[in-house]
Protein backbone atom coordinates (compact mmCIF):
# COMPACT_ATOMS: atom_id res chain seq x y z
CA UNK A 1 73.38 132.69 223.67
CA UNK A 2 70.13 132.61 221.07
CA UNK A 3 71.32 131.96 217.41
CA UNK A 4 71.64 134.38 214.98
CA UNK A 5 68.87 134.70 212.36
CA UNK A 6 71.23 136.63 210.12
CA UNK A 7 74.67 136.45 210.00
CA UNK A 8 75.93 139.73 207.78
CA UNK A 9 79.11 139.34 206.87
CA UNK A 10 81.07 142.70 206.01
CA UNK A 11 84.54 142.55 203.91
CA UNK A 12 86.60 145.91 205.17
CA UNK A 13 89.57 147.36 203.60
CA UNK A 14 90.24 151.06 203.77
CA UNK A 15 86.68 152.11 203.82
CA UNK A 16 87.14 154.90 206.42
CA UNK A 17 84.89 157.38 205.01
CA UNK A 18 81.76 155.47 205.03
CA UNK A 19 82.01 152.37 207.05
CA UNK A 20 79.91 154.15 209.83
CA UNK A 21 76.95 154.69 207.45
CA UNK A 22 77.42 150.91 206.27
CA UNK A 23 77.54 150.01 209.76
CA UNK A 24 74.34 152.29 211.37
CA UNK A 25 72.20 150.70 208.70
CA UNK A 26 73.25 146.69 209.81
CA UNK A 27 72.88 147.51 213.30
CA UNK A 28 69.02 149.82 213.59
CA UNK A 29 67.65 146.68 211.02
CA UNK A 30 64.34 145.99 212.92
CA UNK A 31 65.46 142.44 212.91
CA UNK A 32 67.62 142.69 216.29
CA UNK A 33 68.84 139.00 216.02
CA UNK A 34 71.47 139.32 213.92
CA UNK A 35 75.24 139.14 214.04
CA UNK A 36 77.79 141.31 212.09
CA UNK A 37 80.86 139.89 211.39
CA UNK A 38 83.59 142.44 210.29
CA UNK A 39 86.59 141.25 208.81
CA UNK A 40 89.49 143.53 208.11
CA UNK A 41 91.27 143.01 205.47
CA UNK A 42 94.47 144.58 206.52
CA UNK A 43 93.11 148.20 206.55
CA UNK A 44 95.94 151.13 206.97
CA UNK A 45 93.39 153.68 207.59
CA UNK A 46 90.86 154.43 210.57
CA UNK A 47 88.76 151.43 209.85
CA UNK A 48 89.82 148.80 212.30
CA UNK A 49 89.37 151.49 214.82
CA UNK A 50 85.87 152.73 214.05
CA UNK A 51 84.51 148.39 213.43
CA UNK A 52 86.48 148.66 217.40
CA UNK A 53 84.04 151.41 218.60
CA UNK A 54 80.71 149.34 217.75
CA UNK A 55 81.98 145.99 219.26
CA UNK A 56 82.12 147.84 222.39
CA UNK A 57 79.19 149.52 222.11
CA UNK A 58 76.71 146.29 220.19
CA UNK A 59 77.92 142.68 221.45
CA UNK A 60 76.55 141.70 218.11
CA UNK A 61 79.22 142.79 216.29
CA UNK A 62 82.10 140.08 215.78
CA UNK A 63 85.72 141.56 214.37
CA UNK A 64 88.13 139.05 212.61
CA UNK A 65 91.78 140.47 211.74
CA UNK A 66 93.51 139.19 208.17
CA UNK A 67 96.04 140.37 206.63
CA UNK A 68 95.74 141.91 203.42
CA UNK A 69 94.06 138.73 200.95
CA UNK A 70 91.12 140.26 199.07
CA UNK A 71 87.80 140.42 199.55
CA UNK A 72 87.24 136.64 198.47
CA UNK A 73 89.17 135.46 201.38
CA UNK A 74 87.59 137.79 203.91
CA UNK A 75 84.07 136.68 202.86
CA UNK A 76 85.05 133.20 203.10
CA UNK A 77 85.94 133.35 206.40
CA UNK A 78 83.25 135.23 207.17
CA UNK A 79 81.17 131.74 206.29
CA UNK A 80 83.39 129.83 207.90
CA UNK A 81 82.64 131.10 211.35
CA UNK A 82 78.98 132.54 210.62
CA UNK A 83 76.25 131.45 212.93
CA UNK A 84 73.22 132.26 211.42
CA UNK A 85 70.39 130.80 209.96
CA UNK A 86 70.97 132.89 206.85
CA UNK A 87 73.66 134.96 205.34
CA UNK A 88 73.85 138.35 204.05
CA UNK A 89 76.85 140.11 202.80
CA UNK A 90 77.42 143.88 202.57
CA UNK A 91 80.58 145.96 201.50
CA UNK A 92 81.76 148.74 203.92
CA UNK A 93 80.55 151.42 201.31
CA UNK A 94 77.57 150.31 200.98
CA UNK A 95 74.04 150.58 203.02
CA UNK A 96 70.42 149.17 203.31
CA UNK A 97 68.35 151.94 202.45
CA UNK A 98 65.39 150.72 204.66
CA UNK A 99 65.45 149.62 208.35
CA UNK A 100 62.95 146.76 208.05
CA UNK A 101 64.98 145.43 205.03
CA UNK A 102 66.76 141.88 207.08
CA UNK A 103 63.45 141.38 208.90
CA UNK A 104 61.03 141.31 205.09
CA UNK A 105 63.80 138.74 203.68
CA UNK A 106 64.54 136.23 206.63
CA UNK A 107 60.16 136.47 207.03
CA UNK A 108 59.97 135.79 203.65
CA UNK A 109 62.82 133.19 203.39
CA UNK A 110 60.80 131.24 206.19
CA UNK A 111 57.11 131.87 204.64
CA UNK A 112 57.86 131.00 201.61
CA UNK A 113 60.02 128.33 202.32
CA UNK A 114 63.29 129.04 200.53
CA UNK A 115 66.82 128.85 200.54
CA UNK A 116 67.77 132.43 198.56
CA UNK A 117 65.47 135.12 198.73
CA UNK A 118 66.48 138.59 197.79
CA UNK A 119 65.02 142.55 196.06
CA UNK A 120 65.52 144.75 193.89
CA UNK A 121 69.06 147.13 193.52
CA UNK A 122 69.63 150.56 193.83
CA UNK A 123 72.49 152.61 192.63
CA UNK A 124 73.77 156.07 194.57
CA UNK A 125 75.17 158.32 191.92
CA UNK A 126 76.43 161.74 192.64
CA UNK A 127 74.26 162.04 195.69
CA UNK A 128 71.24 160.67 194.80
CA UNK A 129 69.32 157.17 194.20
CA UNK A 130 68.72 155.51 190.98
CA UNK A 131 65.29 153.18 191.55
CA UNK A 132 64.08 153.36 187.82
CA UNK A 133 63.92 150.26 186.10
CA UNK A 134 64.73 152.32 182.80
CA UNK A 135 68.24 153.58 183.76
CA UNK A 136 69.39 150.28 183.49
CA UNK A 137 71.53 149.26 180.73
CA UNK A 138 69.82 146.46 179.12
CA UNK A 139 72.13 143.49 179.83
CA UNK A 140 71.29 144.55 183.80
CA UNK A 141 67.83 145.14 183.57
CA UNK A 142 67.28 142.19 186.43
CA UNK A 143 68.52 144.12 188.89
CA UNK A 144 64.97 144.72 189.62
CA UNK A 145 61.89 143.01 190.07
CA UNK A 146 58.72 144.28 189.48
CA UNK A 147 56.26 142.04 191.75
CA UNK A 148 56.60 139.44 194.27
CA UNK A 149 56.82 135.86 193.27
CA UNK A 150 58.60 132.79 193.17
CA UNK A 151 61.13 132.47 190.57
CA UNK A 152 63.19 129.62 188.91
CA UNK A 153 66.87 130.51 188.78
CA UNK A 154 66.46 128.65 184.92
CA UNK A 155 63.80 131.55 184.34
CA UNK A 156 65.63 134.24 185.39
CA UNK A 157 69.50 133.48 184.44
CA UNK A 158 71.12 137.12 185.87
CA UNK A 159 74.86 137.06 187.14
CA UNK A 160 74.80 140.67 188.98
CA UNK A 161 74.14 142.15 192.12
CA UNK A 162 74.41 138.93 194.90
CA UNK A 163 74.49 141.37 197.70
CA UNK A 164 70.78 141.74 197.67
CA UNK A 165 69.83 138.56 198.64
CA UNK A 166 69.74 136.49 201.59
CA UNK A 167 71.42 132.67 201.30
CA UNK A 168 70.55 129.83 203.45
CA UNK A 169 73.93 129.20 205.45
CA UNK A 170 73.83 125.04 205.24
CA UNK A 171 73.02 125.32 201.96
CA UNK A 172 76.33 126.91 201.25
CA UNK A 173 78.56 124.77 203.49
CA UNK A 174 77.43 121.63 202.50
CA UNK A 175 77.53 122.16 198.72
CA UNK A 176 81.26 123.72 199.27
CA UNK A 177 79.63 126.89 197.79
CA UNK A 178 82.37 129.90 198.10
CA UNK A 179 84.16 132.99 196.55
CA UNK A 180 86.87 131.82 194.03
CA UNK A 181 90.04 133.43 195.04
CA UNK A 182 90.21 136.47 192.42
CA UNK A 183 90.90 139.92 192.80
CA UNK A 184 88.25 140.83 190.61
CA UNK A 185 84.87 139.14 189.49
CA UNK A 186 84.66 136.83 192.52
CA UNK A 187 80.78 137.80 192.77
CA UNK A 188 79.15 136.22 189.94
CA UNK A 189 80.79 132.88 189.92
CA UNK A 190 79.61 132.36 193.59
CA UNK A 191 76.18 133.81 192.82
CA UNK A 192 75.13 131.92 189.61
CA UNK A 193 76.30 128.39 191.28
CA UNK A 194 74.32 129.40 194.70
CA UNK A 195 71.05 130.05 192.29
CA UNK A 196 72.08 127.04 190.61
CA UNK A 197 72.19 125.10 193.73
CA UNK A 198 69.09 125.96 195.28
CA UNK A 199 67.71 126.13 191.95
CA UNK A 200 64.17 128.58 193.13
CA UNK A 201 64.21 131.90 195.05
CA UNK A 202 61.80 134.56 196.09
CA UNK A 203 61.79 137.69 194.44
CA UNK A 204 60.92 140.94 195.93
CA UNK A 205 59.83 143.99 194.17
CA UNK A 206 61.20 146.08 197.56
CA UNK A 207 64.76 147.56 197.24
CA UNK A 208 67.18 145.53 199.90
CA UNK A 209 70.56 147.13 198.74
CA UNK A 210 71.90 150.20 197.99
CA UNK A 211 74.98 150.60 196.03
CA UNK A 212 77.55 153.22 195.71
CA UNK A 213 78.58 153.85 192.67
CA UNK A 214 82.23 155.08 192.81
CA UNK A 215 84.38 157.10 189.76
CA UNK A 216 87.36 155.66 190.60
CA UNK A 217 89.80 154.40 187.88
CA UNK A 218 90.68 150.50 188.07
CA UNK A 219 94.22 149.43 188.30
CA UNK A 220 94.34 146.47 185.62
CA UNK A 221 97.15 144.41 186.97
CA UNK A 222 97.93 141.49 184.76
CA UNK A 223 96.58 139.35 187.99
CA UNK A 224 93.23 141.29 187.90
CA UNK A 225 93.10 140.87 183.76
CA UNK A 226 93.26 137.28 184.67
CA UNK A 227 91.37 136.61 187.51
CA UNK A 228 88.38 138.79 185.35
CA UNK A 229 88.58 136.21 182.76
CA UNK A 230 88.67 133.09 185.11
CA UNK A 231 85.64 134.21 186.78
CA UNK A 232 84.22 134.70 183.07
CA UNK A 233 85.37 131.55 182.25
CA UNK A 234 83.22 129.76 185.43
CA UNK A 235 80.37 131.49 183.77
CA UNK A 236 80.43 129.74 180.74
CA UNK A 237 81.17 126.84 181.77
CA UNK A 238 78.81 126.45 184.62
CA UNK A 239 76.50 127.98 182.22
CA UNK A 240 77.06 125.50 179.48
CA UNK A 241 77.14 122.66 181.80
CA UNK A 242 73.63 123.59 182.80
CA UNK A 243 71.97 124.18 179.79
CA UNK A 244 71.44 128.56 181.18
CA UNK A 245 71.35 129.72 177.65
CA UNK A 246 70.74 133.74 178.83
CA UNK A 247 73.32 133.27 181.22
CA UNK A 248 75.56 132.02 178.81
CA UNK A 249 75.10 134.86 176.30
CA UNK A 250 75.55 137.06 178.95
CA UNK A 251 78.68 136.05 180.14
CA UNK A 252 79.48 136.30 176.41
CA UNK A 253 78.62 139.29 175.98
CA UNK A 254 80.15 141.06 178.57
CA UNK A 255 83.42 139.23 177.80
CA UNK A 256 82.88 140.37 174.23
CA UNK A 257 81.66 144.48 174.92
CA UNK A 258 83.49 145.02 178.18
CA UNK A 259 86.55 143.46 178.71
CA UNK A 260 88.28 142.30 175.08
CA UNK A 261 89.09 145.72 173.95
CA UNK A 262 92.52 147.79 175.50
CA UNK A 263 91.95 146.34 178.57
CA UNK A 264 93.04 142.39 177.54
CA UNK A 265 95.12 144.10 174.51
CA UNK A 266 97.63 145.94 177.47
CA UNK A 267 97.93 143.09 179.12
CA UNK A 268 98.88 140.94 176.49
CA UNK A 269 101.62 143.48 175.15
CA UNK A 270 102.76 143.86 178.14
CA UNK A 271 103.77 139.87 178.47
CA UNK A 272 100.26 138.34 180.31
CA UNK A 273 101.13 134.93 178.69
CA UNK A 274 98.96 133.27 181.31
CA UNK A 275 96.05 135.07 179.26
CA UNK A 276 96.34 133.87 176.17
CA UNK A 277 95.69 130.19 178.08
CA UNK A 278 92.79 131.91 179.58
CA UNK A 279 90.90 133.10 176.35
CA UNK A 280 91.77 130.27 174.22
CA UNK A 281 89.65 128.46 177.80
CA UNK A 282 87.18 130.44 177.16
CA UNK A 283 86.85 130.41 173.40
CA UNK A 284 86.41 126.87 173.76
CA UNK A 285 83.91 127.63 176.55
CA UNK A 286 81.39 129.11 174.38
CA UNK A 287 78.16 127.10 172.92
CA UNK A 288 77.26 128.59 169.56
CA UNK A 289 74.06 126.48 169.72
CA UNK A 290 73.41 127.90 173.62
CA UNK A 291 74.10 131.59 172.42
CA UNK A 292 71.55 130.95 169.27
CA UNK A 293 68.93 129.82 171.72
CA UNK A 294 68.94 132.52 173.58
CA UNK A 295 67.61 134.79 171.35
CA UNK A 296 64.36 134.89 172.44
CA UNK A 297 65.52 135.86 176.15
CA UNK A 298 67.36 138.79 174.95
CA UNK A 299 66.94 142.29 174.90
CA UNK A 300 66.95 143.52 171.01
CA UNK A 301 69.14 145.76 171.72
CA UNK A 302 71.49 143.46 173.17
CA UNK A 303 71.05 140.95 170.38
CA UNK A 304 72.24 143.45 168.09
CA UNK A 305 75.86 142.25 168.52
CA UNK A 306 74.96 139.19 166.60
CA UNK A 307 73.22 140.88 163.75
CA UNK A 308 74.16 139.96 160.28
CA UNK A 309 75.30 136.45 160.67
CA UNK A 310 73.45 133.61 159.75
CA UNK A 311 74.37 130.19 161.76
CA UNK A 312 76.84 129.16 159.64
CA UNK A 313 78.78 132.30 159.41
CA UNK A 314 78.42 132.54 163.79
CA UNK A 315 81.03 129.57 163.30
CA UNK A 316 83.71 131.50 162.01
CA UNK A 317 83.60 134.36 164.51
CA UNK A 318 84.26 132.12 167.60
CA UNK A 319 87.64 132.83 167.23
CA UNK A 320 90.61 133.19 169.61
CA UNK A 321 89.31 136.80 169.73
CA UNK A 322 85.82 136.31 169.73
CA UNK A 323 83.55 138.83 168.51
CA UNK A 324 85.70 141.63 169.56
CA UNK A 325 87.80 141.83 166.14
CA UNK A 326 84.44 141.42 163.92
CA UNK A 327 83.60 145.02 165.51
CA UNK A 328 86.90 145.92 165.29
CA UNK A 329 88.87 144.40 162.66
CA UNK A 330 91.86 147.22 161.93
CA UNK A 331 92.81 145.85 165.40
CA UNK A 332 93.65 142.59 164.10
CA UNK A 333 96.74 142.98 162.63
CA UNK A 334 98.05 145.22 165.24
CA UNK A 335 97.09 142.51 167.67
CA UNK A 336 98.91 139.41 165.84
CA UNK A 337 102.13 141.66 165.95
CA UNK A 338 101.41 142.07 169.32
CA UNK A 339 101.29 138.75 170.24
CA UNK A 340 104.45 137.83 167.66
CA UNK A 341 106.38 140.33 169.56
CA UNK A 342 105.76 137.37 172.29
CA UNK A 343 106.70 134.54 170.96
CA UNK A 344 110.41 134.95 171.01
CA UNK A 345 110.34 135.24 174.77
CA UNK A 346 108.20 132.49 175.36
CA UNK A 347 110.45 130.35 173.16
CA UNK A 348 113.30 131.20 175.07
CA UNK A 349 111.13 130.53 178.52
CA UNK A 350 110.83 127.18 176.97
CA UNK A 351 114.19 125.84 175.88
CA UNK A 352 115.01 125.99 179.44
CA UNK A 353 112.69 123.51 180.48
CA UNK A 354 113.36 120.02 180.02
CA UNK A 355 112.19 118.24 176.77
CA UNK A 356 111.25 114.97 176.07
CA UNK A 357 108.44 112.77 173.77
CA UNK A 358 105.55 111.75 176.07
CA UNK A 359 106.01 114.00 179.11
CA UNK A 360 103.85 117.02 179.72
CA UNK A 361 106.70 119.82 179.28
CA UNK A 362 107.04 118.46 175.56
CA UNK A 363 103.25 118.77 175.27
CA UNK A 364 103.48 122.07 176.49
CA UNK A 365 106.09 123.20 174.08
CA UNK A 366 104.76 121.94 171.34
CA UNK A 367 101.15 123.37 171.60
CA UNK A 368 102.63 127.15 172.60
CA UNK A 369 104.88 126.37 169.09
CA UNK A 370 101.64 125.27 166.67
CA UNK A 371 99.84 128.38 168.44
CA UNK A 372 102.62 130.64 167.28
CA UNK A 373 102.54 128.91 163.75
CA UNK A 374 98.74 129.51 163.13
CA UNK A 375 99.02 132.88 164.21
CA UNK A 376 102.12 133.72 161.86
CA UNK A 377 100.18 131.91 159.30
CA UNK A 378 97.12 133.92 160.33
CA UNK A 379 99.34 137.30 160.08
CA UNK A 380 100.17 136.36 156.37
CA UNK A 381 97.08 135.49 155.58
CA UNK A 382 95.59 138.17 156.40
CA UNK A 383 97.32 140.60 153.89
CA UNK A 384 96.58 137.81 151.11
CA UNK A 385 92.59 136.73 151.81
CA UNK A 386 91.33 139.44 154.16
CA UNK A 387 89.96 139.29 157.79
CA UNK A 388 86.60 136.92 156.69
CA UNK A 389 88.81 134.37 155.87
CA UNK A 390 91.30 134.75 158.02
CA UNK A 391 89.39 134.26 160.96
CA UNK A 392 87.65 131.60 159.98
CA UNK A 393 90.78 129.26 159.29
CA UNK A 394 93.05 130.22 162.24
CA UNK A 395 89.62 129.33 164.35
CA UNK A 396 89.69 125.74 162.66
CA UNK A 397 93.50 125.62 164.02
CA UNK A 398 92.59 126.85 167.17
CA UNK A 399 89.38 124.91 167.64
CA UNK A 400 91.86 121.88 166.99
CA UNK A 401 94.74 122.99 169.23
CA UNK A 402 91.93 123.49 172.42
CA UNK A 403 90.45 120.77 172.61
């Protein structure tokens, strides 16, 4: 049998209603040597059935059974048993607009001599396509290109949309490069540290993807909360370990404008202890000097967040709660009562494990206790001083207690 060129690997799970679409587009790509490997993810619907129907009708198309582990897992395995030159991966709602869309980015791949090469995005929205570079919102204005060229991953920095590009199999198994195991914001992580990896790609102005944009409420399971900030947490570390200052403003900022408001605040009241570990991770994540030099690679509009702060006063509002609270600062004192509400349980949690001087469990205990003690100090201090000052003093603590 003639190796793949293209292994396109497709993550199902209850996709009923469109995975024939998804599935029509893969299979009439003008590039005919190709393999589809379908994992199903445990599907209680029609899929398995219909992803049954083409392997009897294309012997190109590969089916591997899991049960139910996320869409990390099934795209892992998809790697593991791929046997193309190249890899593409494409969710079950999804479709490639164009027929000749595999064949332009494995020609290209091999012209150009590259490991990642990958278009531009488009977004289907109440039954039509969204192709202007204008709709955008700023932060995700690199969802496009606007010419053909060779790029360095250093000059372009974006975290978003890895399903439009193509990735050079090896160069993924032999760097260990993979999904991390969350249920949400798996994508990014395993994007930014393939561009990292193969450090160039080729861009092309041509759109390769189109997404479906679906109005579906999200289910915010304190598992989900986390596994959001973990993979924001990979971002600024991978970005700070690099020296990607627009990357690591990004992942800032989204952290910041999307996901610290009642999203993180539910989950903490309702007991998500595990994320307080988490954002006091990725407060100490964050590179004040990175996010300053970024400036220049910033949208204005973005940079707006940081107006009004000079770089001493940016200091101060790295804080447990990051910028968040600076917009928002009535929210403050609702969220150290909040959090105080905690402390009794996790107290209790506590006594039951074994103490001791010198052992990690009395570590433990006693940084969850001096957490507890700058916030209550934080909670009184903020009726004496005001919120300026408060933050800036509990971040000292904190700053202290992190490293």
């Amino acid at each position: 049998m003639i190796k793949p060129l293209v292994s396109v690997i497709i993550p199902i799970y209850n996709q009923e209603p469109y995975l024939r679409q998804c599935m029509n587009s893969v299979l009439s790509q003008t590039l005919e040597n190709i393999e589809i490997i379908a994992i199903n993810d445990g599907s209680t619907d029609a899929s398995l059935d219909i992803i049954t129907e083409y392997i009897k009708r294309d012997e190109r198309v590969r089916l591997i059974n899991q049960e139910n582990m996320g869409v990390a897992s099934a795209r892992n395995n998809g790697i593991n048993v791929a046997n193309g030159q190249f890899v593409a991966f494409m969710d079950p709602d999804d479709w490639y607009p164009e027929n000749d869309i595999l064949q332009v980015m494995y020609q290209t791949a091999i012209d150009k001599n590259v490991k990642i090469v990958g278009g531009s995005l488009s977004r289907w929205l109440d039954g039509q396509a969204t192709y202007e570079h204008d709709r955008w919102e700023k932060t995700n204005a690199d969802y496009m290109f606007t010419e053909d060229k060779l790029l360095y991953y250093r000059d372009y920095q974006f975290d978003y949309g890895f399903w439009r590009f193509l990735y050079q199999l090896d160069m993924l198994r032999v760097n260990g490069i993979k999904f991390p195991p969350y249920q949400r914001f798996q994508d990014p992580p395993f994007f930014c540290e393939a561009m990292i990896c193969a450090s160039e790609f080729y861009a092309l102005k041509k759109i390769t993807y189109m997404y479906r944009v679906e109005k579906k409420q999200i289910n915010w399971t304190d598992r989900k909360v986390c596994d959001t900030i973990s993979g924001m947490l990979d971002l600024l570390e991978l970005s700070k370990k690099h020296k990607l200052e627009k990357l690591h403003f990004i992942a800032f900022y989204r952290l910041n404008t999307k996901y610290l408001g009642d999203i993180v605040s539910e989950s903490l009241k309702n007991g998500n202890r595990n994320l307080l570990l988490l954002l006091a991770k990725a407060n100490n994540a964050i590179d004040i000097a990175l996010l300053l030099d970024a400036k220049s690679k910033i949208h204005k509009e973005t940079w707006k967040i940081m107006d009004g702060f000079s770089q001493s006063d940016i200091v101060w509002i790295k804080s447990l709660f990051l910028l968040n609270l600076q917009s928002r600062p009535e929210q403050l004192e609702q969220r150290l009562q909040q959090i105080e509400q905690e402390k009794q349980h996790i107290e209790e949690q506590i006594q039951m494990l074994q103490s001791g001087h010198g052992n990690i469990i009395y570590t433990i205990r006693h940084s969850i206790k001096h957490f507890f003690y700058i916030l209550n100090r934080g909670f009184k201090c903020l009726k004496d001083h005001g919120l300026r000052y408060t933050v800036k003093h509990i971040f000292k603590s904190i700053k202290e207690l992190t490293k």
